[in-house]
C-alpha atoms as a PDB file:
ATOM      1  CA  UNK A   1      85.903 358.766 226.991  1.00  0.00           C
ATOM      2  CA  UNK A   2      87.292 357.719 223.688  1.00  0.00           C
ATOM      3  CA  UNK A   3      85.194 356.406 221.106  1.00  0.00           C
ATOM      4  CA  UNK A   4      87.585 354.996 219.548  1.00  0.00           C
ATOM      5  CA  UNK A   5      87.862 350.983 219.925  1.00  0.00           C
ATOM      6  CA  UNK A   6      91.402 350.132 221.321  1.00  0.00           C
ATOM      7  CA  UNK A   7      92.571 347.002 219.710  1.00  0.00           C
ATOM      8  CA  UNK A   8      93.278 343.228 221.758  1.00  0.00           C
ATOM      9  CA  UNK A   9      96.824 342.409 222.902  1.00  0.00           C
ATOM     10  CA  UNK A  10      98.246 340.377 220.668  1.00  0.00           C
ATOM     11  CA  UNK A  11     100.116 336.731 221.610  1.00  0.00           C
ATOM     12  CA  UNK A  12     102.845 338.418 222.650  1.00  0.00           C
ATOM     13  CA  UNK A  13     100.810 340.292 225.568  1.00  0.00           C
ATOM     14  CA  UNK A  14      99.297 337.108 226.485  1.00  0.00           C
ATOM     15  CA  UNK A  15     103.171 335.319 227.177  1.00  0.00           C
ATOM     16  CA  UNK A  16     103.937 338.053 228.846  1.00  0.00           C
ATOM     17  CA  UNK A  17     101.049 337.821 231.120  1.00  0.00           C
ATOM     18  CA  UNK A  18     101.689 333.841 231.250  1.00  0.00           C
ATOM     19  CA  UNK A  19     105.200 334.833 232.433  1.00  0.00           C
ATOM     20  CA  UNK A  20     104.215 337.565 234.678  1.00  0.00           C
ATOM     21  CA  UNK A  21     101.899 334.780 236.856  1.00  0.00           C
ATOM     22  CA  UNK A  22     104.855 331.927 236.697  1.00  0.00           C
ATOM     23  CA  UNK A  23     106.953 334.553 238.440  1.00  0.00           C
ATOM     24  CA  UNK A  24     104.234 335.409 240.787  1.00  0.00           C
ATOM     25  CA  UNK A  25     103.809 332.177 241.753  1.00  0.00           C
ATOM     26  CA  UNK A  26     107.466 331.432 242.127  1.00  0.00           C
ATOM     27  CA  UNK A  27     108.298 333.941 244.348  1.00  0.00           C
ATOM     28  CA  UNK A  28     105.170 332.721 246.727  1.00  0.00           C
ATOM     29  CA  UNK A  29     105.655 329.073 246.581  1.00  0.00           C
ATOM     30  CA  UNK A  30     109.386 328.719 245.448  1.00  0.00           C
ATOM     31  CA  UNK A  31     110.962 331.140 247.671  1.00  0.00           C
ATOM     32  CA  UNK A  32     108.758 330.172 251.006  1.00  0.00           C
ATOM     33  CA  UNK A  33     110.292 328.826 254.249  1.00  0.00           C
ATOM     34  CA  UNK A  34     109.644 325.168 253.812  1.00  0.00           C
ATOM     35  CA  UNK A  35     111.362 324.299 250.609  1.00  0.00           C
ATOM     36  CA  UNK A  36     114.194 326.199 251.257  1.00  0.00           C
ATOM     37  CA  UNK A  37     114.895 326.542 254.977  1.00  0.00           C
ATOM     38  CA  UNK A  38     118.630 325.702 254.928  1.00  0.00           C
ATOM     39  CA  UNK A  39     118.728 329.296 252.824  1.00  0.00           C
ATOM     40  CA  UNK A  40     119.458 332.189 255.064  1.00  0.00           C
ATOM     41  CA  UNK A  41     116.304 334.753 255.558  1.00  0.00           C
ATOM     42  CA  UNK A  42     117.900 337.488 253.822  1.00  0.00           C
ATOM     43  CA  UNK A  43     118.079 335.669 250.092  1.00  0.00           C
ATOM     44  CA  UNK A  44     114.645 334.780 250.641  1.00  0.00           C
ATOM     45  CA  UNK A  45     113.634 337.316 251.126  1.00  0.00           C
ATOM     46  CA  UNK A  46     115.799 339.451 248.199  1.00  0.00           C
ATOM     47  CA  UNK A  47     114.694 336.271 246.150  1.00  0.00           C
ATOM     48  CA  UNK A  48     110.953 337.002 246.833  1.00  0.00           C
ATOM     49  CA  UNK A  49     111.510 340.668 246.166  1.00  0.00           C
ATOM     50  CA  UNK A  50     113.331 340.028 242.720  1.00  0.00           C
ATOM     51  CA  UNK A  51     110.789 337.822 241.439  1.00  0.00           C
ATOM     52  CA  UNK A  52     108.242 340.279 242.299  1.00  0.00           C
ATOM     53  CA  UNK A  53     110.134 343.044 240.912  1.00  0.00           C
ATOM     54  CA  UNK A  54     110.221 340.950 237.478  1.00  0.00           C
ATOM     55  CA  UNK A  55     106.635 339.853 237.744  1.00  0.00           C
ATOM     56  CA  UNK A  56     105.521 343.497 238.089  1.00  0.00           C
ATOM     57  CA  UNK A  57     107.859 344.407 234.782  1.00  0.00           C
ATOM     58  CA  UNK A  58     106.835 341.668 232.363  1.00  0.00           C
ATOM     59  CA  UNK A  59     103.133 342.967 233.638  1.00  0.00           C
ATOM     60  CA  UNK A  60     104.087 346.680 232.699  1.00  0.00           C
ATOM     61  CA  UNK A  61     105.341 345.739 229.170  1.00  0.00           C
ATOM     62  CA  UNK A  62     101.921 344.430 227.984  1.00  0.00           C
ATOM     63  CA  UNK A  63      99.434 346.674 226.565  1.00  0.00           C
ATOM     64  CA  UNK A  64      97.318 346.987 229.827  1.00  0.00           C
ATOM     65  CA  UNK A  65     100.753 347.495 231.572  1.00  0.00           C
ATOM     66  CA  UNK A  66     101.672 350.480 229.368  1.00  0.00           C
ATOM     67  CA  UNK A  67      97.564 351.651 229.535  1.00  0.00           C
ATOM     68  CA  UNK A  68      98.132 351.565 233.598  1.00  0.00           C
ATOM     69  CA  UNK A  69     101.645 353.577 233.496  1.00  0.00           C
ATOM     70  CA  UNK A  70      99.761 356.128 231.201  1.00  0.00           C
ATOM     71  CA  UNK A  71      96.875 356.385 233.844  1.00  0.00           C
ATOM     72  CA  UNK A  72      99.223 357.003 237.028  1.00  0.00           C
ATOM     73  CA  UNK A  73     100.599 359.621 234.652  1.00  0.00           C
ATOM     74  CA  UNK A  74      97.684 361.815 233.823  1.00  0.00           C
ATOM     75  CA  UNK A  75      96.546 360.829 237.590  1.00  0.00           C
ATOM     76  CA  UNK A  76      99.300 362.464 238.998  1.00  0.00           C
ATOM     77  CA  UNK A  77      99.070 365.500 236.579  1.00  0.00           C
ATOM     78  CA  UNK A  78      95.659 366.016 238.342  1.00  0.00           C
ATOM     79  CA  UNK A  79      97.219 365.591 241.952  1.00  0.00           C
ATOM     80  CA  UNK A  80      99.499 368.411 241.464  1.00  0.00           C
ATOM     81  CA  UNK A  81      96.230 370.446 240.255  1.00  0.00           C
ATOM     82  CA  UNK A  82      94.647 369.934 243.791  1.00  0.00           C
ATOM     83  CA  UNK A  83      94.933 373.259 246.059  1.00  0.00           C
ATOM     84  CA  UNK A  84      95.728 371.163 248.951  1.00  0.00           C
ATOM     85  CA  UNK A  85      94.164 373.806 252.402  1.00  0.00           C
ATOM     86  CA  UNK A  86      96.499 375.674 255.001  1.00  0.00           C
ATOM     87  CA  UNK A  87      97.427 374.558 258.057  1.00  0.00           C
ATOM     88  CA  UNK A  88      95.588 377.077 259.568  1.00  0.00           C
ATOM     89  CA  UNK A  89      92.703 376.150 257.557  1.00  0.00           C
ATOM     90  CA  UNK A  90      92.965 373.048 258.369  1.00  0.00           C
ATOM     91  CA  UNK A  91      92.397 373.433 262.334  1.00  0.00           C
ATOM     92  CA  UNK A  92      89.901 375.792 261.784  1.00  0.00           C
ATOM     93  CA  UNK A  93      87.648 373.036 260.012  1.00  0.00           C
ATOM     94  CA  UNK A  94      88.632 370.120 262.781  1.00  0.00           C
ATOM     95  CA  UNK A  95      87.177 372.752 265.047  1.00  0.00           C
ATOM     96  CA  UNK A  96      84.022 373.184 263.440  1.00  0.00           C
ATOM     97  CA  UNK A  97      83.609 369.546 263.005  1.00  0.00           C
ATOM     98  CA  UNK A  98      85.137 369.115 266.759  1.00  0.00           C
ATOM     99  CA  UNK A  99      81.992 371.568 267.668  1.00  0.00           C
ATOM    100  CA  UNK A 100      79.561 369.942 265.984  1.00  0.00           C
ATOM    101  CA  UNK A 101      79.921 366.579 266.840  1.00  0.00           C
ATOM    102  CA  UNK A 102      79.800 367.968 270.589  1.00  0.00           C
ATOM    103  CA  UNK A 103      76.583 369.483 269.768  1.00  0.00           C
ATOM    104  CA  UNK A 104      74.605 366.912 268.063  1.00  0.00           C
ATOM    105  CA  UNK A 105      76.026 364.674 271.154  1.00  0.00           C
ATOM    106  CA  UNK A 106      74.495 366.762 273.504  1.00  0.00           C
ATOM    107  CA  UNK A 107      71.183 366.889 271.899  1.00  0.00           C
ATOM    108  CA  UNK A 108      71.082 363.287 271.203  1.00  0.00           C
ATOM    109  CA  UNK A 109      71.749 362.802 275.217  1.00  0.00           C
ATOM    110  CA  UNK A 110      68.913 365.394 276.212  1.00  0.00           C
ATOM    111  CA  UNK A 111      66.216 363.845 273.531  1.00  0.00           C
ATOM    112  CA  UNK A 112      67.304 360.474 275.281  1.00  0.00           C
ATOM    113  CA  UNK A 113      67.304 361.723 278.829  1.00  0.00           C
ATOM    114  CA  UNK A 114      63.668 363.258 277.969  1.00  0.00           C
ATOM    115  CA  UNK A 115      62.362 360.197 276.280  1.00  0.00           C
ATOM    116  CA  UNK A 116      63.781 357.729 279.062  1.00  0.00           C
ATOM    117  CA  UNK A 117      61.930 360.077 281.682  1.00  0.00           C
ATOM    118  CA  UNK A 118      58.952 360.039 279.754  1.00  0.00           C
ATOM    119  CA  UNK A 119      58.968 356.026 279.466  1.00  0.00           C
ATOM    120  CA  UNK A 120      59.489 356.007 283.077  1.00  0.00           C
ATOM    121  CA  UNK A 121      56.635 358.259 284.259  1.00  0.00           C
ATOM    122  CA  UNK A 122      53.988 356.227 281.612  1.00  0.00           C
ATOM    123  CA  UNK A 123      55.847 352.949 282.548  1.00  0.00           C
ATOM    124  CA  UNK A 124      55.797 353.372 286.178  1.00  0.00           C
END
């Protein structure tokens, strides 16, 4: 963690985040079926898109916008890192778990099959 103390947006950020929500709510309550229905589906629908394309860019240009690109960055520098398992590996460990699962349900339904008999023979 940095110790450092990361200064506030400034006004700027704060328009941009004011803008960012005006689109956001355009696109779900301007670009809905009733208040345009005489507009075909498809410009909707590209109109909805565009306005969320634009509301998702004024976002990314704040500071917490350019602070969340950095982070799916270094995020996906540590994916690459991951030694993902073989195929073969793979199966082999659904097998194990496969067999194990099998197991524990088989001694689950003998501890049940004993206790039921056992609360039969007391119960009558």
């Amino acid at each position: 963690m940095s110790t450092e103390i990361k200064a506030k947006g400034s006004l700027f950020d704060v328009v941009k985040w004011l803008v960012a929500i005006a689109l956001f709510v355009a696109a779900v309550i301007g670009s809905g079926n009733y208040l345009y229905p005489e507009v075909g589906t498809l410009y909707r629908v590209l109109a909805v898109v565009g306005l969320m394309l634009l509301a998702v860019g004024a976002a990314l240009t704040t500071k917490q916008g350019q602070d969340f690109l950095v982070l799916l960055k270094e995020a996906n520098k540590e994916r690459r890192k991951v030694v993902w398992p073989t195929p073969v590996e793979t199966r082999q460990t659904t097998m194990i778990v496969v067999v194990v699962v099998v197991l524990a349900g088989l001694i689950l339904w003998g501890l049940d099959w004993v206790l039921s008999s056992l609360v039969k023979l007391v119960v009558g």
